[in-house]
C-alpha atoms as a PDB file:
ATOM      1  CA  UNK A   1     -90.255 -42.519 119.765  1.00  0.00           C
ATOM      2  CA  UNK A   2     -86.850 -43.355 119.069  1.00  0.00           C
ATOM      3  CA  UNK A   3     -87.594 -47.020 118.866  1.00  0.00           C
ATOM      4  CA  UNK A   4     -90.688 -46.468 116.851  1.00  0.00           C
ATOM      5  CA  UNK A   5     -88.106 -44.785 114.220  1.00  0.00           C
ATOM      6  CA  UNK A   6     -85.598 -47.446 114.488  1.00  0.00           C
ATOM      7  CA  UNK A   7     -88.222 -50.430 113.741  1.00  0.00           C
ATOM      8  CA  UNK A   8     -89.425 -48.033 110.778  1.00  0.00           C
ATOM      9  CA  UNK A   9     -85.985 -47.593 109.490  1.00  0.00           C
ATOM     10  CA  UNK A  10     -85.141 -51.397 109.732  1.00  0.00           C
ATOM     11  CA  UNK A  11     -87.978 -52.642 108.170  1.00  0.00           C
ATOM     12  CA  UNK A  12     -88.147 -50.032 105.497  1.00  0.00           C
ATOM     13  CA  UNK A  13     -84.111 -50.983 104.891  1.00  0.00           C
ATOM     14  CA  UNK A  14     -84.950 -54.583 104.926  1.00  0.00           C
ATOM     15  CA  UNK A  15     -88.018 -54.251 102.520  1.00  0.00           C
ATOM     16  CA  UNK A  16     -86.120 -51.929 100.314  1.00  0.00           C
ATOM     17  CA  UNK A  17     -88.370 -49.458 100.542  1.00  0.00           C
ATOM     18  CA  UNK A  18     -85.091 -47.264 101.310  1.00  0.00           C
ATOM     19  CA  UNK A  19     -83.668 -48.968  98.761  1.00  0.00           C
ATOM     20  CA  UNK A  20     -79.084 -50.425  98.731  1.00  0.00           C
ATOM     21  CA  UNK A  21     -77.443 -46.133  98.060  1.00  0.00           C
ATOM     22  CA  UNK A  22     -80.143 -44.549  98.833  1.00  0.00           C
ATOM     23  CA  UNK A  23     -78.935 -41.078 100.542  1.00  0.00           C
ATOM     24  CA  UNK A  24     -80.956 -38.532 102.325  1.00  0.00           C
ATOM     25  CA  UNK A  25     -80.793 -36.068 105.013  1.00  0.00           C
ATOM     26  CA  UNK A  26     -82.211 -37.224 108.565  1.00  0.00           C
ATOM     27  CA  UNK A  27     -85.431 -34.541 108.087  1.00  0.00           C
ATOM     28  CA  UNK A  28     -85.747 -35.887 104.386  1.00  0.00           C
ATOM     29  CA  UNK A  29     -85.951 -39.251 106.115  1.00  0.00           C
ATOM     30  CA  UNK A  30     -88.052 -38.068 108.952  1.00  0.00           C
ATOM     31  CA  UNK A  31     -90.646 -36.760 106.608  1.00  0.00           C
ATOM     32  CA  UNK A  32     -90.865 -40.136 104.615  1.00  0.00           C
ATOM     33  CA  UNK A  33     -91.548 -42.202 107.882  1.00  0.00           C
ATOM     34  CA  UNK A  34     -94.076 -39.208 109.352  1.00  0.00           C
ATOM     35  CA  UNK A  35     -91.579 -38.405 112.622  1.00  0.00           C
ATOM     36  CA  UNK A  36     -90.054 -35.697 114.036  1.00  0.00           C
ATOM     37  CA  UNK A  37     -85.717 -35.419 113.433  1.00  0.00           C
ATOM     38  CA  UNK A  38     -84.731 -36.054 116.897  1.00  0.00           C
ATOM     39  CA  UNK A  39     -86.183 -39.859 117.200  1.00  0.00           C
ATOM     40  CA  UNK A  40     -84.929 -40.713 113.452  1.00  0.00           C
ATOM     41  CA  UNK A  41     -80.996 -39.391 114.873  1.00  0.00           C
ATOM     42  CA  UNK A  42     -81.238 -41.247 117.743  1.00  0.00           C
ATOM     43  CA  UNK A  43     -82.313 -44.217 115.646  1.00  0.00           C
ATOM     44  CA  UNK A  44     -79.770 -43.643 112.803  1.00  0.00           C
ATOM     45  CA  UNK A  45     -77.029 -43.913 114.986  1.00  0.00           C
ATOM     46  CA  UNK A  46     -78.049 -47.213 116.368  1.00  0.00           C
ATOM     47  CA  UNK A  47     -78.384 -48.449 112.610  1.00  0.00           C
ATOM     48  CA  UNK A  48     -75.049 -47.047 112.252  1.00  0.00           C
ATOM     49  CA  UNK A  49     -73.608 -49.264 114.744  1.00  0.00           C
ATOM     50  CA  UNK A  50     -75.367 -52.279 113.235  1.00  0.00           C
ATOM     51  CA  UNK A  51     -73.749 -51.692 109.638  1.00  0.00           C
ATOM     52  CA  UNK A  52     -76.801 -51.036 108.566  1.00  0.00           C
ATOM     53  CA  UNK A  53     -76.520 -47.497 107.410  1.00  0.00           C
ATOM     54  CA  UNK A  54     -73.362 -44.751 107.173  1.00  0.00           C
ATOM     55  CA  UNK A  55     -73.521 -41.131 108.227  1.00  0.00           C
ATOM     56  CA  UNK A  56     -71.838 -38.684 105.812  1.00  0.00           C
ATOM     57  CA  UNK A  57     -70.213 -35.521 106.864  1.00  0.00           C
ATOM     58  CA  UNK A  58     -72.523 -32.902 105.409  1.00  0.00           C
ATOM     59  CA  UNK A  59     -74.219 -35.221 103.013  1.00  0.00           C
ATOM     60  CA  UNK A  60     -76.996 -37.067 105.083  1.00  0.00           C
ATOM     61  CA  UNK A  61     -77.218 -40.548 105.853  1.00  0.00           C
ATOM     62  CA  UNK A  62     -76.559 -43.819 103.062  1.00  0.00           C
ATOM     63  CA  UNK A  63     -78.317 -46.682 103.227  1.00  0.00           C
ATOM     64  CA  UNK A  64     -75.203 -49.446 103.013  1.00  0.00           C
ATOM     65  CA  UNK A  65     -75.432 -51.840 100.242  1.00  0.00           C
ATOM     66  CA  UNK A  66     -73.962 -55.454 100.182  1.00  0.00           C
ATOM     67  CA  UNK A  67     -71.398 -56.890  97.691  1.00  0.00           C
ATOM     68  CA  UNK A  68     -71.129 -60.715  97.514  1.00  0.00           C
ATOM     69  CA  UNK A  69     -67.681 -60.214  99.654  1.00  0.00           C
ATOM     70  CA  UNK A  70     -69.377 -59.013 102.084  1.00  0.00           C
ATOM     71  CA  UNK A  71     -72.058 -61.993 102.010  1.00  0.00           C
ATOM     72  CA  UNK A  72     -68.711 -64.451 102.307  1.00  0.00           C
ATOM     73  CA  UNK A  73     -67.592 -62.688 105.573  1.00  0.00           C
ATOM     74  CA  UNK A  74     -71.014 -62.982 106.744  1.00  0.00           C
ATOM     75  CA  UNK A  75     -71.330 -67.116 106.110  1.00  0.00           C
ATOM     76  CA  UNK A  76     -67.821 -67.146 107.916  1.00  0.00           C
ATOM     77  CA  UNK A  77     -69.470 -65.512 111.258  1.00  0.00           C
ATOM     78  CA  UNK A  78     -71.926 -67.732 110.933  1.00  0.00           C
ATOM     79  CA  UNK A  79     -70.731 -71.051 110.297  1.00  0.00           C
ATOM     80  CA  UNK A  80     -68.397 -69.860 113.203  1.00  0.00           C
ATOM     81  CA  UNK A  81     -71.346 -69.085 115.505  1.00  0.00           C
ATOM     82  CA  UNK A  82     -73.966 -71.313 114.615  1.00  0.00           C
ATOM     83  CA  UNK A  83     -71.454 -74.542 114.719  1.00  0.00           C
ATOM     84  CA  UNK A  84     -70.764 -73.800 118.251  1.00  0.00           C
ATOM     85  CA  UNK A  85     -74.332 -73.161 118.953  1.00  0.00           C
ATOM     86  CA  UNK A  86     -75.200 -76.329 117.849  1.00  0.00           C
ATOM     87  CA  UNK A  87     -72.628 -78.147 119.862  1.00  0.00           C
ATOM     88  CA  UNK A  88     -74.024 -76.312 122.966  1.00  0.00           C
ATOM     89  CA  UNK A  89     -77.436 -77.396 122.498  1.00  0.00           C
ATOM     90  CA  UNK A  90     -75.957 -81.433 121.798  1.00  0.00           C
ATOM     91  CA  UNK A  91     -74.777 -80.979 125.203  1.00  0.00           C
ATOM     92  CA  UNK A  92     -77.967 -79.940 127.168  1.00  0.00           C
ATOM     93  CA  UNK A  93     -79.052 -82.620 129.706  1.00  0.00           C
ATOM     94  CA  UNK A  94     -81.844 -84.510 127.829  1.00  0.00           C
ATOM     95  CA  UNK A  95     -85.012 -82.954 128.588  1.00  0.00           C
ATOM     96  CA  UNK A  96     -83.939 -79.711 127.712  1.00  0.00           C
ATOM     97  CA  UNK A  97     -82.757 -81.519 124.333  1.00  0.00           C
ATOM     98  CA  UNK A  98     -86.232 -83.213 123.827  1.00  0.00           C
ATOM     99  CA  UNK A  99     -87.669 -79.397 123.617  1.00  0.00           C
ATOM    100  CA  UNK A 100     -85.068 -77.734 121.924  1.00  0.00           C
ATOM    101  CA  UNK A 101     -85.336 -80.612 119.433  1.00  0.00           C
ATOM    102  CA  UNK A 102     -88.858 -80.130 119.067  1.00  0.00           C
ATOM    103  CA  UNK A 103     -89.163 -76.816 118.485  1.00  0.00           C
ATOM    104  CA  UNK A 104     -86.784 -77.285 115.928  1.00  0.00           C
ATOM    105  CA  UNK A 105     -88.381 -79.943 114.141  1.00  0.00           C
ATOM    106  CA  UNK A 106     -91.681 -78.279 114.287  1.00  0.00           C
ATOM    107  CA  UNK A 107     -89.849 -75.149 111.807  1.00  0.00           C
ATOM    108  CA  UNK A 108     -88.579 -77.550 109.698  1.00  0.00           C
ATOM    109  CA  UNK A 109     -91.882 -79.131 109.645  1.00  0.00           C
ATOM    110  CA  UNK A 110     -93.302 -75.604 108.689  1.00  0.00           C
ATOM    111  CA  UNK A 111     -90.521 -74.916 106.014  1.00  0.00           C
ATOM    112  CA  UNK A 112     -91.518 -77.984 104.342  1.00  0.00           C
ATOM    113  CA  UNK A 113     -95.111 -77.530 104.159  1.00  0.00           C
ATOM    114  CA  UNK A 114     -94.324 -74.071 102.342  1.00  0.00           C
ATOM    115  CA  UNK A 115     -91.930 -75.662  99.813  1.00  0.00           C
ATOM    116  CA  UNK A 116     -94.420 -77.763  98.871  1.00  0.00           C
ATOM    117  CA  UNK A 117     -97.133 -74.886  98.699  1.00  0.00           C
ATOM    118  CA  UNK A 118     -94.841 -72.944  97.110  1.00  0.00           C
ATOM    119  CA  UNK A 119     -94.981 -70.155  99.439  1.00  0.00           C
ATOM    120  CA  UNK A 120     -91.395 -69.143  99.447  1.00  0.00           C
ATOM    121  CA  UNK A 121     -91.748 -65.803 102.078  1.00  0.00           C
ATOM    122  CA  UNK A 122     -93.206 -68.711 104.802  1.00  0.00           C
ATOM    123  CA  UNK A 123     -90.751 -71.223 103.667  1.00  0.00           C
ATOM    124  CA  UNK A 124     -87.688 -68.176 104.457  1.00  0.00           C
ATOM    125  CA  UNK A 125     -90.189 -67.128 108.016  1.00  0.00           C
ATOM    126  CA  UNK A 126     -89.485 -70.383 109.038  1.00  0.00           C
ATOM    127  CA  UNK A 127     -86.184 -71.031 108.169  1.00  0.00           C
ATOM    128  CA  UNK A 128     -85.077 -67.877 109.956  1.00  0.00           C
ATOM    129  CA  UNK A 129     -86.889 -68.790 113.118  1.00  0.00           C
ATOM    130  CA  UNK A 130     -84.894 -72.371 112.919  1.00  0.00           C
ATOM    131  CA  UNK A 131     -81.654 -70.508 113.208  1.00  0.00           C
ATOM    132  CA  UNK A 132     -82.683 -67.894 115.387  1.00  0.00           C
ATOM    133  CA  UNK A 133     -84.175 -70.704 118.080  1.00  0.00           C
ATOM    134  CA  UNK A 134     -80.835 -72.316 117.095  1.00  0.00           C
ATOM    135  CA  UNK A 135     -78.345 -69.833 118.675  1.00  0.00           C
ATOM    136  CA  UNK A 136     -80.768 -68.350 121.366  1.00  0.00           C
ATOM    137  CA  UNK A 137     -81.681 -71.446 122.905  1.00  0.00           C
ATOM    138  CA  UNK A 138     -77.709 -72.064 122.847  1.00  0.00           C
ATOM    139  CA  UNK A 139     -77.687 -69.871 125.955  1.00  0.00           C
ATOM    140  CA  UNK A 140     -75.263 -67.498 125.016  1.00  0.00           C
ATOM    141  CA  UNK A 141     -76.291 -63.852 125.157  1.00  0.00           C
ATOM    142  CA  UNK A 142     -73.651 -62.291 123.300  1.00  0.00           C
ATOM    143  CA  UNK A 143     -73.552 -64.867 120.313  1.00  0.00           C
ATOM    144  CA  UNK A 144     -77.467 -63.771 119.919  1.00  0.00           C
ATOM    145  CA  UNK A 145     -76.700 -60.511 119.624  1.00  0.00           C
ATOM    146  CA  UNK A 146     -74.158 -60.899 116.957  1.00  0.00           C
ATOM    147  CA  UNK A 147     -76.143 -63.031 115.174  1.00  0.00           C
ATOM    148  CA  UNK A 148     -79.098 -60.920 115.292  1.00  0.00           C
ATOM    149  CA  UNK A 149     -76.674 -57.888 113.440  1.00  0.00           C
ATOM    150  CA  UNK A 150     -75.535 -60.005 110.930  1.00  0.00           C
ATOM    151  CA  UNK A 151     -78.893 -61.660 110.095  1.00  0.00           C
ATOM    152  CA  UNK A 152     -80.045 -57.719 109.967  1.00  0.00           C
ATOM    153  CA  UNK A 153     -77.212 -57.135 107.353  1.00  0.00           C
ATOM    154  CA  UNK A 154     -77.893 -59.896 104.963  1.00  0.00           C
ATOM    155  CA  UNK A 155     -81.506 -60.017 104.864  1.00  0.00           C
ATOM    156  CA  UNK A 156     -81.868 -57.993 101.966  1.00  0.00           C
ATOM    157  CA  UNK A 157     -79.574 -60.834 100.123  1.00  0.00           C
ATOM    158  CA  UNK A 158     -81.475 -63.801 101.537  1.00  0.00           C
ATOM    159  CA  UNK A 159     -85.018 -62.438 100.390  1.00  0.00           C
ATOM    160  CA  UNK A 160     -83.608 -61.424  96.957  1.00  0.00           C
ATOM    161  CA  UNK A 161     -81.598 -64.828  96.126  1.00  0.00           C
ATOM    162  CA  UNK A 162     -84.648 -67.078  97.912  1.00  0.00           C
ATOM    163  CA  UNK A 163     -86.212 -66.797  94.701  1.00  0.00           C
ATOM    164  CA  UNK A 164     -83.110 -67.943  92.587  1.00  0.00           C
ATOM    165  CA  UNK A 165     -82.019 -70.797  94.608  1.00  0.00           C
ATOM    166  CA  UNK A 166     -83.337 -74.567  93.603  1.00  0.00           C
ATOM    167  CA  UNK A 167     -82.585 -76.770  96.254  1.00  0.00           C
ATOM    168  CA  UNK A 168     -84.690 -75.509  99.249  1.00  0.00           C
ATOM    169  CA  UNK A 169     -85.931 -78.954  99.435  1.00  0.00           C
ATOM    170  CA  UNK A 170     -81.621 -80.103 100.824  1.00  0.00           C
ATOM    171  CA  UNK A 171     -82.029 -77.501 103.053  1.00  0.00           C
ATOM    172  CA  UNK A 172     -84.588 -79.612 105.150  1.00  0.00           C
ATOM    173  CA  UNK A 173     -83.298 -82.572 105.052  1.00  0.00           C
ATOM    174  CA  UNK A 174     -80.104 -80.946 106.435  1.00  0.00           C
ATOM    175  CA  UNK A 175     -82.149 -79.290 109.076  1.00  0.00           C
ATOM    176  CA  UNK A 176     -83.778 -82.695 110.021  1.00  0.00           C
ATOM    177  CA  UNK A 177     -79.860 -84.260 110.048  1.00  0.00           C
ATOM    178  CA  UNK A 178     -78.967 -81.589 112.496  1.00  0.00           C
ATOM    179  CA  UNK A 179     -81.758 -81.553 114.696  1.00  0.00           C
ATOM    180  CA  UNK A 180     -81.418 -85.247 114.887  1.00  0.00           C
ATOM    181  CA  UNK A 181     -77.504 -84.890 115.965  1.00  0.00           C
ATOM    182  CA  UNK A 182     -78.462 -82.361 118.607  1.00  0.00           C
ATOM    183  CA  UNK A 183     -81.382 -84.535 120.086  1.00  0.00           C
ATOM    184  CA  UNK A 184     -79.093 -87.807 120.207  1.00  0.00           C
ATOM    185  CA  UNK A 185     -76.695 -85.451 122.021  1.00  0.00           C
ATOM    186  CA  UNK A 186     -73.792 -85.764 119.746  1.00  0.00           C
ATOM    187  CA  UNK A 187     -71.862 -82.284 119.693  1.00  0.00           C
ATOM    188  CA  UNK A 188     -69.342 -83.199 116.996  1.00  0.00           C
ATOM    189  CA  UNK A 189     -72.218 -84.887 114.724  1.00  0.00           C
ATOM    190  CA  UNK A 190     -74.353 -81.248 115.641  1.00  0.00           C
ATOM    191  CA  UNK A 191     -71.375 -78.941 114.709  1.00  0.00           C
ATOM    192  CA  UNK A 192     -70.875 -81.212 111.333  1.00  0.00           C
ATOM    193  CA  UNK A 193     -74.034 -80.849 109.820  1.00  0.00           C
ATOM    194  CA  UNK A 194     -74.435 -77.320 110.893  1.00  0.00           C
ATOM    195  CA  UNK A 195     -70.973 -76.347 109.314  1.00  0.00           C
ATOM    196  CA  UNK A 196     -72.199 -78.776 106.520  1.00  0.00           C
ATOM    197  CA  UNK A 197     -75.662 -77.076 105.606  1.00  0.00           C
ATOM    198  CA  UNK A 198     -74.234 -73.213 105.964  1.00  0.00           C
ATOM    199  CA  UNK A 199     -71.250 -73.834 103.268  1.00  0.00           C
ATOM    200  CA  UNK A 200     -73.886 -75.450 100.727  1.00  0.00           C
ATOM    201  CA  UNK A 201     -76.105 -72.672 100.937  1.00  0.00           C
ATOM    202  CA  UNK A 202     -73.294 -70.083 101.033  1.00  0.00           C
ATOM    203  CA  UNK A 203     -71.665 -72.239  97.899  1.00  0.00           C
ATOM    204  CA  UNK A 204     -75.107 -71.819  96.328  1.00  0.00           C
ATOM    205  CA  UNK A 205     -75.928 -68.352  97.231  1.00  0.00           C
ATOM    206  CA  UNK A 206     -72.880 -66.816  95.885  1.00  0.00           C
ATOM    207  CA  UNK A 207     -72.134 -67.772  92.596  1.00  0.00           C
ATOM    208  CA  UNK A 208     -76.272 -67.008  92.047  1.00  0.00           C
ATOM    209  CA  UNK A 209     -75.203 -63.156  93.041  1.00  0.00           C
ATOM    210  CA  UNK A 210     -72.108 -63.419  90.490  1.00  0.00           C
ATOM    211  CA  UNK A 211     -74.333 -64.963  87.464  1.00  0.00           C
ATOM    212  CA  UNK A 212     -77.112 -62.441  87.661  1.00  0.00           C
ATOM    213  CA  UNK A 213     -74.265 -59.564  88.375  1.00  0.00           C
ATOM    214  CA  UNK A 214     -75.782 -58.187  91.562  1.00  0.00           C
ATOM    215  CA  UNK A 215     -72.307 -56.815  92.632  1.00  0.00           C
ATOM    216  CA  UNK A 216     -74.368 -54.794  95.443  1.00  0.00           C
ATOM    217  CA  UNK A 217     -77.236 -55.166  97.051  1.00  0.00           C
END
């Protein structure tokens, strides 16, 4: 039960359905999901830890919101942990290379095909399953985990600025650069474009938050 009411309190977080400030008590919560208190104080406390939510003395639980400050910090962690991630995988004897490469490939592949189909929540599906193969196929338990928490943090941000941003189309050639670097089994090359690719989107991304004013979300 208590992971039943942790899924339902991520995705309704992620989907906004408990929407950047919203603040209730754990049974007013509890009653909007359909569960009992005990699994949804378990689960808040776990969100809690992720950053994704804030327990209030007396006042109930807030749903965190995210300033574009907070979406720089993020694109720092990641650059950081993707761009070794990358170099990892360049350094993979060359079978294991081949499929990593592949598999890669085949989400750019996908990302494409929903660019052009204009299908922009397939086109961000496949570009998160890119970087999540990316880092877990790296090997590297604890850099996954991270990862996972931050991607949890600014998915609200990506999904709301994914229909704002105009060049989706460099973001798959980039892929294809880096994915190319990892499979010819150059680490440097690897950590380069990755490093590359997450500063254009970040140097996209936030000025998009400052010109529409979303100072939280």
């Amino acid at each position: 039960m208590v992971d039943d009411a942790y899924a339902a309190m991520k995705r309704a977080i992620q989907d906004s359905s408990f929407a950047p400030g919203y603040q209730a008590s754990e049974q007013e919560i509890a009653d909007r999901l359909g569960m009992s208190r005990t699994p949804v104080h378990e689960a808040v406390i776990r969100l809690q830890e992720e950053g994704l939510v804030r327990v209030l003395s007396r006042k109930g639980v807030l749903i965190c919101a995210l300033a574009p400050a907070d979406m720089r910090e993020i694109y720092d962690v990641i650059v950081a942990i993707e761009g070794r991630a990358a170099e990892l995988l360049a350094t993979l004897p060359a079978a294991e290379r081949d499929a990593v490469a592949g598999d890669l490939a085949a989400h750019t592949d996908t990302m494409d095909a929903a660019w052009h189909a204009g299908n922009l929540p397939a086109w961000g599906q496949a570009d998160a399953l890119f970087h999540r193969t990316l880092v877990e196929r790296a090997g590297n338990g604890r850099m996954t985990r991270i990862i996972q928490t931050i991607n949890d943090q600014s998915h609200r941000a990506r999904m709301l600025t994914l229909k704002l941003r105009r060049e989706l189309g460099a973001s798959v050639a980039e892929h294809h650069a880096l994915t190319d670097a990892i499979h010819r089994g150059d680490p440097a090359a690897a950590h380069d474009r990755l490093h590359d690719h997450r500063l254009r989107a970040r140097d996209e991304l936030l000025p998009l938050l400052e010109s529409f004013g979303l100072k939280h979300l």
